[in-house]
N, C-alpha and C. Protein backbone atom coordinates (compact mmCIF):
# COMPACT_ATOMS: atom_id res chain seq x y z
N UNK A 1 120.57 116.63 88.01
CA UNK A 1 120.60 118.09 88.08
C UNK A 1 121.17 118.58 89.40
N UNK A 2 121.25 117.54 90.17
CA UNK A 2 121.87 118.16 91.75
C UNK A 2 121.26 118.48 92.49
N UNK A 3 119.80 118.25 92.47
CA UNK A 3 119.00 118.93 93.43
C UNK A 3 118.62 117.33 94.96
N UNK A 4 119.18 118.39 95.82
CA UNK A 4 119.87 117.56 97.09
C UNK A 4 118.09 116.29 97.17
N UNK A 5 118.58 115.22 97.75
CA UNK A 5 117.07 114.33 98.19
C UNK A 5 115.99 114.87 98.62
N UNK A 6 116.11 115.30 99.92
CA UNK A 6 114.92 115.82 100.76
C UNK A 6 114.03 116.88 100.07
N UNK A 7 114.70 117.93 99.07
CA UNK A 7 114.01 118.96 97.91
C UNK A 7 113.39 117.84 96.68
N UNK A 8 114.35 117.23 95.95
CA UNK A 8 113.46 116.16 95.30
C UNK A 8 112.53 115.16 95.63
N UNK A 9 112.81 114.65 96.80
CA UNK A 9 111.46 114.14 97.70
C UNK A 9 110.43 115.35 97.85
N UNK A 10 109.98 116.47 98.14
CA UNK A 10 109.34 117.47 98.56
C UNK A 10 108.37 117.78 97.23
N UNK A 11 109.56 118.10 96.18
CA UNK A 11 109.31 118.45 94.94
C UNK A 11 108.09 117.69 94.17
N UNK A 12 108.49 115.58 94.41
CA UNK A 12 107.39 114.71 93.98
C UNK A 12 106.52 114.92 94.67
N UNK A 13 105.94 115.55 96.07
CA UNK A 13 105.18 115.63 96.86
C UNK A 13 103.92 116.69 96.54
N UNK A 14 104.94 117.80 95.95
CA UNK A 14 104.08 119.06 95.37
C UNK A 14 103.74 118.40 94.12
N UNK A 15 104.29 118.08 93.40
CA UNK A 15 103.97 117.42 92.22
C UNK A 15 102.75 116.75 92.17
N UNK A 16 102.49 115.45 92.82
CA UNK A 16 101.60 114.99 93.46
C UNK A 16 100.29 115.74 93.76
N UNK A 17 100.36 116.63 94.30
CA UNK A 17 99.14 117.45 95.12
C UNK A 17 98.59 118.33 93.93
N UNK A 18 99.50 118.87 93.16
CA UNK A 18 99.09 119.45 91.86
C UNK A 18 98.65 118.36 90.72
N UNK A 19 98.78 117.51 90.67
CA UNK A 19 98.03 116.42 90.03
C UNK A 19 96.64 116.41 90.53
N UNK A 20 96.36 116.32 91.49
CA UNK A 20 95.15 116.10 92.34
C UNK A 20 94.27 117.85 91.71
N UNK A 21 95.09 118.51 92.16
CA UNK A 21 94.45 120.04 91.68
C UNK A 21 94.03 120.12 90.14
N UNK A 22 95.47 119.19 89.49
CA UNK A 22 94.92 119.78 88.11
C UNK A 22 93.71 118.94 87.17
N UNK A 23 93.72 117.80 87.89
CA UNK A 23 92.84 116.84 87.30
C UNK A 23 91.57 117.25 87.51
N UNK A 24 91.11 117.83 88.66
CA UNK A 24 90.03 118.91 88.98
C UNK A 24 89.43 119.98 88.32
N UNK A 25 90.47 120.63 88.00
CA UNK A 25 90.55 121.80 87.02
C UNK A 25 90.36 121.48 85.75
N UNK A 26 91.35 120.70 85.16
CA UNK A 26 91.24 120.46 83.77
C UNK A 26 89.76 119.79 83.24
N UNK A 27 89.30 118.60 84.29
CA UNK A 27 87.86 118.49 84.14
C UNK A 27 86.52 119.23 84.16
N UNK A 28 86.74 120.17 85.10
CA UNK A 28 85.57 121.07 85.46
C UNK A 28 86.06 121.98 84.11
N UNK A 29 86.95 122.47 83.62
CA UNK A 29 87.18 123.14 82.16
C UNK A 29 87.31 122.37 80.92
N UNK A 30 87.12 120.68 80.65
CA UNK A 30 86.40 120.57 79.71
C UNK A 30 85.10 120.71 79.97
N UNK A 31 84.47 120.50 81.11
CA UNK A 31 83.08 120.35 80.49
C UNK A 31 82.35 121.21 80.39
N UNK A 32 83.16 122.95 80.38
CA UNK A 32 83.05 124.05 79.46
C UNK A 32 82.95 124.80 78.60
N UNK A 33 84.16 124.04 78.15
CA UNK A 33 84.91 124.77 77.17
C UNK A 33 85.21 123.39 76.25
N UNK A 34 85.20 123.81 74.60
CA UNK A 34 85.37 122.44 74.05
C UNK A 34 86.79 122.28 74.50
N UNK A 35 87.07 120.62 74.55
CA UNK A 35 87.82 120.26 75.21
C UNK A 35 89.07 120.03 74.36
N UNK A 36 89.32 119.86 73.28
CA UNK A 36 90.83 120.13 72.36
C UNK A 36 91.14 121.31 72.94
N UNK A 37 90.84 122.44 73.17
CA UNK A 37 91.19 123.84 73.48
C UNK A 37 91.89 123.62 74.70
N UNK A 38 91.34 122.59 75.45
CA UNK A 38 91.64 122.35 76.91
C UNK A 38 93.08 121.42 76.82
N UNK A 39 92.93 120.21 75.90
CA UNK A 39 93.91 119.76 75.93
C UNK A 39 94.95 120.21 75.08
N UNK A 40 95.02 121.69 74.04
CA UNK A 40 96.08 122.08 73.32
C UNK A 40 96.46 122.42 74.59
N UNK A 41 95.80 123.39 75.65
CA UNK A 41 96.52 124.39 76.95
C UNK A 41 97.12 123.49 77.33
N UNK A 42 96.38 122.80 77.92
CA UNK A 42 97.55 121.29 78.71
C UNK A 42 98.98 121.16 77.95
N UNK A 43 98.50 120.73 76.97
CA UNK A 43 99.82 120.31 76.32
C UNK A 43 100.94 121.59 76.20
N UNK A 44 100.45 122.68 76.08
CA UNK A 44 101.83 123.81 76.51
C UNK A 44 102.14 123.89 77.59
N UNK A 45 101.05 124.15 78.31
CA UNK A 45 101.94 123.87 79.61
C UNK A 45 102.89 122.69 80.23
N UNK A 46 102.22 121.60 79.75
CA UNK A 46 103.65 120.57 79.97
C UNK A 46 104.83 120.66 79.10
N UNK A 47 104.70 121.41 77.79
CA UNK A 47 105.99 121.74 77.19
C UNK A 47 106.78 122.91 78.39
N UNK A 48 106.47 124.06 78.38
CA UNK A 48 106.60 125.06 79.71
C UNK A 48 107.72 124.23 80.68
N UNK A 49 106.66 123.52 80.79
CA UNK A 49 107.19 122.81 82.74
C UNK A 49 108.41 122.01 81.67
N UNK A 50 108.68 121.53 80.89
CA UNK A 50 109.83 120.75 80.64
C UNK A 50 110.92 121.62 80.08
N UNK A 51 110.50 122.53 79.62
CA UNK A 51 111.53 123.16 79.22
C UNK A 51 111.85 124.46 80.42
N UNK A 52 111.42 123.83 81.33
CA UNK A 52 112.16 124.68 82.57
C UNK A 52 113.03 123.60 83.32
N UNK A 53 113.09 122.32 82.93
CA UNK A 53 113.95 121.16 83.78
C UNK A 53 115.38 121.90 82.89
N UNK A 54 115.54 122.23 81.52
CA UNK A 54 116.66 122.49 81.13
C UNK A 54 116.87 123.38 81.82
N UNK A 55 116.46 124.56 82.51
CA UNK A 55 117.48 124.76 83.49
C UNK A 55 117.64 124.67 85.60
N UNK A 56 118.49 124.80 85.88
CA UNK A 56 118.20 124.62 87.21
C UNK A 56 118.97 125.76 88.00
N UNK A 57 118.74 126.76 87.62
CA UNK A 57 118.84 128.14 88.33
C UNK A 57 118.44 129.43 87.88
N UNK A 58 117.80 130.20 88.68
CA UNK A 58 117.74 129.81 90.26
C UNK A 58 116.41 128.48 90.87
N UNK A 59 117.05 128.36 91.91
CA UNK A 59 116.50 127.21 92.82
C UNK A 59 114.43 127.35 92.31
N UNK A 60 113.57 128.81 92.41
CA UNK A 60 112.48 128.31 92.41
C UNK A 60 112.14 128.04 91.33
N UNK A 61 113.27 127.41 89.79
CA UNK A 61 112.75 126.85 88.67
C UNK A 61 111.73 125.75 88.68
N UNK A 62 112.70 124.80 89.46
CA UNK A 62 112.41 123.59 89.64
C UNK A 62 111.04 123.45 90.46
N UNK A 63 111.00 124.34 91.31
CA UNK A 63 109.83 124.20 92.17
C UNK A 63 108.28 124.53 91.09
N UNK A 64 108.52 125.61 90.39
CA UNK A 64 107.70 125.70 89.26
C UNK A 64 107.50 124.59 88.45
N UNK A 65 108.72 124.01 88.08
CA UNK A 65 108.33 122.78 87.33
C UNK A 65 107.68 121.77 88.17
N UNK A 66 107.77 121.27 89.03
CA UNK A 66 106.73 120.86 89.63
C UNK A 66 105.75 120.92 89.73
N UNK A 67 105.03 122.32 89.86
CA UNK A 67 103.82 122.45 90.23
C UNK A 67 103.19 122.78 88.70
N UNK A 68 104.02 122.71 87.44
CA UNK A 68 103.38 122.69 86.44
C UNK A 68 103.24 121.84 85.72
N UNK A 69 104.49 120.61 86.12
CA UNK A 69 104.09 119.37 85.49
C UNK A 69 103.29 118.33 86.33
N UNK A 70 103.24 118.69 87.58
CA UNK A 70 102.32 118.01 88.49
C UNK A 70 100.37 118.62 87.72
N UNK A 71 100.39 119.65 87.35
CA UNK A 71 98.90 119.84 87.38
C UNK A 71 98.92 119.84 85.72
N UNK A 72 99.82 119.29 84.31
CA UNK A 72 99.71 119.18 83.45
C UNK A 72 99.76 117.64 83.03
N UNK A 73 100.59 116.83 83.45
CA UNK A 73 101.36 116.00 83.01
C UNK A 73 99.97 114.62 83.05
N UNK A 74 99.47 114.33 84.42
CA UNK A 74 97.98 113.38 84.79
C UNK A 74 97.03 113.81 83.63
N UNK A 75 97.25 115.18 84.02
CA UNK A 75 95.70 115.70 83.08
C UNK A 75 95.41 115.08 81.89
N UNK A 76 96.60 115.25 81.03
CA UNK A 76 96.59 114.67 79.40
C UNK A 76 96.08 113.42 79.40
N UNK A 77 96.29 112.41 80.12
CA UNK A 77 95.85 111.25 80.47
C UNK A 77 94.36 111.15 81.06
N UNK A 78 93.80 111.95 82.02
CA UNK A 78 92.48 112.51 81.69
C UNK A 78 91.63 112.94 81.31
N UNK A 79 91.96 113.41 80.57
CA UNK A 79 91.32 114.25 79.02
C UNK A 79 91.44 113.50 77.82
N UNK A 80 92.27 112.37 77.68
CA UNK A 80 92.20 111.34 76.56
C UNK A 80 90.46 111.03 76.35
N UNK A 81 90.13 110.41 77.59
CA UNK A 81 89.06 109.54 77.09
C UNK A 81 87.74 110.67 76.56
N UNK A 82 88.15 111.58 76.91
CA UNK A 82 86.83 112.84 76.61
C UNK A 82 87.01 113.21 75.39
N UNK A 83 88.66 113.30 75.05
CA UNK A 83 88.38 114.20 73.57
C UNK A 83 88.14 112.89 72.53
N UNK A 84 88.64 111.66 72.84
CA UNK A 84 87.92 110.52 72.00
C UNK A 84 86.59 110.27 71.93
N UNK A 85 86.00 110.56 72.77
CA UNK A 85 84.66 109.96 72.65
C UNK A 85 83.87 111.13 72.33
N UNK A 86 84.80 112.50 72.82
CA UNK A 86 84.14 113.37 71.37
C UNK A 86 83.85 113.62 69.92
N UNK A 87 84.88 112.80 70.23
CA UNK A 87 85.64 112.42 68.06
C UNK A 87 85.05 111.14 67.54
N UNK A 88 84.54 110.55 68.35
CA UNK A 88 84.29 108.77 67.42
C UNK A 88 83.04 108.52 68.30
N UNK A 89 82.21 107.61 67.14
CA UNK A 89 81.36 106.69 67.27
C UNK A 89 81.71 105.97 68.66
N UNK A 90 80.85 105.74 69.68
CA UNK A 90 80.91 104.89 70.44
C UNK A 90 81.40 103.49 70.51
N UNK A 91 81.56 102.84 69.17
CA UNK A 91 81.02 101.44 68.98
C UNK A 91 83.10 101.95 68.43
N UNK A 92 83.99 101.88 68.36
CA UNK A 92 85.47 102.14 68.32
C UNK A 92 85.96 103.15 69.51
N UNK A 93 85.46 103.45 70.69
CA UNK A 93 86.22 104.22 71.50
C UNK A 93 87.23 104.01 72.26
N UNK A 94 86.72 102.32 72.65
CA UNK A 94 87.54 101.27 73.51
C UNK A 94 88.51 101.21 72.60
N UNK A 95 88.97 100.15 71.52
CA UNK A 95 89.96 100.24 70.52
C UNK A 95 90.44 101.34 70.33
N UNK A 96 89.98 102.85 70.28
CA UNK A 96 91.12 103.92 70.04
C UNK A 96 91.99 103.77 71.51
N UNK A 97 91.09 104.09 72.21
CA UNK A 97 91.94 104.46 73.76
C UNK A 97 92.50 103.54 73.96
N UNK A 98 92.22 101.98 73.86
CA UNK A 98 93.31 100.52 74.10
C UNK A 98 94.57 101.08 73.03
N UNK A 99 94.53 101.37 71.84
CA UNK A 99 95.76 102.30 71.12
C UNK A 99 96.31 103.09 71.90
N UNK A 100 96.00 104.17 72.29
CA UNK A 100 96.15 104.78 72.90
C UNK A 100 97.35 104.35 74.38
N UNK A 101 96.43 103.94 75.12
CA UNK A 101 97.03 103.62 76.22
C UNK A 101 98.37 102.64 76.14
N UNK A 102 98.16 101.83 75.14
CA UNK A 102 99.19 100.99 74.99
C UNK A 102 100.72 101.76 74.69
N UNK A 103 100.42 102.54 73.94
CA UNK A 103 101.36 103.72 73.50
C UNK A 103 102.01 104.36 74.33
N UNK A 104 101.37 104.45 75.42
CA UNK A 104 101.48 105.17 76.32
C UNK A 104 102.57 104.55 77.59
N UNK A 105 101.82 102.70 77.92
CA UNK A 105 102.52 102.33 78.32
C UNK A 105 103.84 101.73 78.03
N UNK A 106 104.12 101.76 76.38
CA UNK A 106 105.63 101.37 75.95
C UNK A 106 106.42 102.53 76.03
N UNK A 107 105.64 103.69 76.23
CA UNK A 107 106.58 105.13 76.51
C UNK A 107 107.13 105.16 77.99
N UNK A 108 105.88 104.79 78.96
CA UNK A 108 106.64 104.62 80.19
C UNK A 108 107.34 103.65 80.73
N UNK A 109 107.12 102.29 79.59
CA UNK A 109 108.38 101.32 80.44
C UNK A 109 109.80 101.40 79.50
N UNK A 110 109.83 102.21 78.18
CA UNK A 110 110.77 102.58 78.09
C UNK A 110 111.83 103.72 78.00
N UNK A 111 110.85 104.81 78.59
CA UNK A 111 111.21 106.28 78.64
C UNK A 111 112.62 106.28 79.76
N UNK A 112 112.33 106.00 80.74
CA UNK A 112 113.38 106.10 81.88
C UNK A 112 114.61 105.42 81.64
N UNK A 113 114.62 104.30 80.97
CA UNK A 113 115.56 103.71 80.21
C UNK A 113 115.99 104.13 79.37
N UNK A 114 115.48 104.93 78.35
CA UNK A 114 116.28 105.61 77.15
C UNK A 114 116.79 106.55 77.60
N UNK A 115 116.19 107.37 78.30
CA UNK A 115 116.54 108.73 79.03
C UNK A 115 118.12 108.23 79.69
N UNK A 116 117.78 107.52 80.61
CA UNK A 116 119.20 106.91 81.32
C UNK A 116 120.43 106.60 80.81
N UNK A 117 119.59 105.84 79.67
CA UNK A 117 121.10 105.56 78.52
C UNK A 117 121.60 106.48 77.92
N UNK A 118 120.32 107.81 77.66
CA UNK A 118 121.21 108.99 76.89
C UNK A 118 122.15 109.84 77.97
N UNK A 119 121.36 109.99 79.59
CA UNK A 119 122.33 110.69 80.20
C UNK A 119 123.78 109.46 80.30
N UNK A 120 124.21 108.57 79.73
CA UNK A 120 125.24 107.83 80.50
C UNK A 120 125.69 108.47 79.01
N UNK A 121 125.61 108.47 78.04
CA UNK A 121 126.33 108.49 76.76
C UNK A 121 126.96 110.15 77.13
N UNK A 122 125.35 110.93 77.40
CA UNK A 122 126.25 112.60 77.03
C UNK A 122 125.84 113.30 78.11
N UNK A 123 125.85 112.53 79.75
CA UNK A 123 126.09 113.39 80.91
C UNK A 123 125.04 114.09 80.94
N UNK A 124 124.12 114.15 80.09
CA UNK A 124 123.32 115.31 80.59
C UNK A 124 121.59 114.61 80.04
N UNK A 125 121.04 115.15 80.84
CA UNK A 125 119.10 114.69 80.54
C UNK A 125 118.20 115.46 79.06
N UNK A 126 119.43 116.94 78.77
CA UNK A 126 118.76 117.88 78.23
C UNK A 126 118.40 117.32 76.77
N UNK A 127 119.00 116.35 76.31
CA UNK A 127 118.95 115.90 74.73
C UNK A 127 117.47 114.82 74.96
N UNK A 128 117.09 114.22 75.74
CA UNK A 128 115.87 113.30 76.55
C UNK A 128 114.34 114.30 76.24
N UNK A 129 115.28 115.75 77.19
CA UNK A 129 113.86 116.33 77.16
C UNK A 129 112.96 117.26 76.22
N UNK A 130 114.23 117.02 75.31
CA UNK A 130 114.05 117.87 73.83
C UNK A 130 113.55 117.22 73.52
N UNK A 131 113.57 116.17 73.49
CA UNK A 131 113.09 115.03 72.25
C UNK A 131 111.27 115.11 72.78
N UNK A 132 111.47 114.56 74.18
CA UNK A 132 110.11 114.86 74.99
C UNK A 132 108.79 116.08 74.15
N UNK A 133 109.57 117.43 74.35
CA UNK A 133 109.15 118.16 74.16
C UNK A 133 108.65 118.07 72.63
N UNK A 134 109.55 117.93 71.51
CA UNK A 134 109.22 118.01 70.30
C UNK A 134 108.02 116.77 70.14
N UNK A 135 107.79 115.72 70.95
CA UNK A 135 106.87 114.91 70.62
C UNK A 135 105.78 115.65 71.33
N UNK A 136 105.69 116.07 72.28
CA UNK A 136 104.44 117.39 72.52
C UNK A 136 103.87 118.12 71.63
N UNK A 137 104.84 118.48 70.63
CA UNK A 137 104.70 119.51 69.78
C UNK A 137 104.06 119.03 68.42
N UNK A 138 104.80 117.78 68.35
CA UNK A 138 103.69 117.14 67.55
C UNK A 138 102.40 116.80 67.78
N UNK A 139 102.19 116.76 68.86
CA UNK A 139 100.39 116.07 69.52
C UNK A 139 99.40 117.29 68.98
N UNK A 140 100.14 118.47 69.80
CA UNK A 140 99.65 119.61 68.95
C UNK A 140 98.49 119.86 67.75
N UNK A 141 98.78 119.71 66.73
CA UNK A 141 98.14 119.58 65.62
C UNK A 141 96.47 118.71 65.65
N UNK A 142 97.62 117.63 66.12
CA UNK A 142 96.11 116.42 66.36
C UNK A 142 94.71 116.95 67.35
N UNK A 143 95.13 117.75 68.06
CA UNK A 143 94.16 118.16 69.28
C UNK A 143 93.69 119.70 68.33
N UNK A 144 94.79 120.30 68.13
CA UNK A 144 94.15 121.58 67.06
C UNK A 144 92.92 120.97 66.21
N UNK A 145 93.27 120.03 65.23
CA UNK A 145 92.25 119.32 63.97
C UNK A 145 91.31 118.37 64.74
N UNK A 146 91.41 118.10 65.57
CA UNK A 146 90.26 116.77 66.28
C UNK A 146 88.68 117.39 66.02
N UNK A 147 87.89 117.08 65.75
CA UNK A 147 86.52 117.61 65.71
C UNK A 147 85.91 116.67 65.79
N UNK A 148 84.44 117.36 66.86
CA UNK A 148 83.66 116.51 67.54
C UNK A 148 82.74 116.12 66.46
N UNK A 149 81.80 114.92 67.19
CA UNK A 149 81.16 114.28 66.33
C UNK A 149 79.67 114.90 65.81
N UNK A 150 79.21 115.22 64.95
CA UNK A 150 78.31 115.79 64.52
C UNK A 150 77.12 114.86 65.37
N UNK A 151 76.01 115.61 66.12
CA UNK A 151 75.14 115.07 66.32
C UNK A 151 73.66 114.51 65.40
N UNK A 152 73.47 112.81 65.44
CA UNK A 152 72.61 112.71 64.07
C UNK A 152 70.99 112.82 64.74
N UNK A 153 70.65 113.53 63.84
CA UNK A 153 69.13 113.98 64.44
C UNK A 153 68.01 112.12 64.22
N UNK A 154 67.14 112.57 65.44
CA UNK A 154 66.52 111.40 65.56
C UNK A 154 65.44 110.78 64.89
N UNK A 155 65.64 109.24 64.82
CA UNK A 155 64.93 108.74 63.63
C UNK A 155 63.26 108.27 63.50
């Protein structure tokens, strides 16, 4: 996108610090508010913050995207293990989230690589972050329909 080193160094920095903020936040507001509600918000807002990388002017886009994918992007990953173990039996929580996470990590060892190969094919990141986004959009639903586990009265 052109944005000189020392601003993209700065940028991961804010990024960073808003991670720290939002992981704070997003926790102290599940254990509020039911927490799908928490993680649908999350999840727009990291759509938001990505669909502000498509553009890069003026200059304080990017800085926004930062500070919105810095305090969205950790969170989702923090809020996994809460809205699962809201949804399931104890005795399968490990096995969802080992799903889970695994998923997670074939996205990040091959995200930067696909991404890379698509900017070498068509010059540009924006076809990467669409795709990004529309898989957001799918999660959507799942966090809309998730419902917690009925509590069973004692025996």
């Amino acid at each position: 996108k052109g944005v000189p080193t020392i601003r993209a160094g700065t940028m991961i920095g804010i990024d960073g610090l808003f991670s720290l903020i939002g992981k704070l936040v997003l926790g102290y507001l599940s254990d509020r508010t039911p927490v799908r509600y928490v993680v649908m918000c999350t999840l727009i807002l990291a759509m938001v913050s990505m669909a502000l990388l498509l553009l890069t002017e003026p200059a304080w886009i990017l800085w926004l995207f930062a500070v919105l994918w810095g305090f969205t992007g950790p969170g989702i990953v923090g809020l996994l293990p809460i809205l699962v173990g809201s949804c399931f039996e104890r005795a399968v929580i490990g096995r969802i989230l080992g799903i889970f996470y695994l998923c997670m990590s074939i996205g990040f060892l091959l995200g930067p690589a696909v991404m890379g190969y698509c900017f070498d094919i068509t010059g540009s990141y924006n076809q990467s972050i669409l795709v990004c986004m529309v898989l957001l959009i799918e999660i959507l639903p799942l966090a809309f329909f998730s419902q917690p586990l009925k509590e069973k009265a004692p025996s």
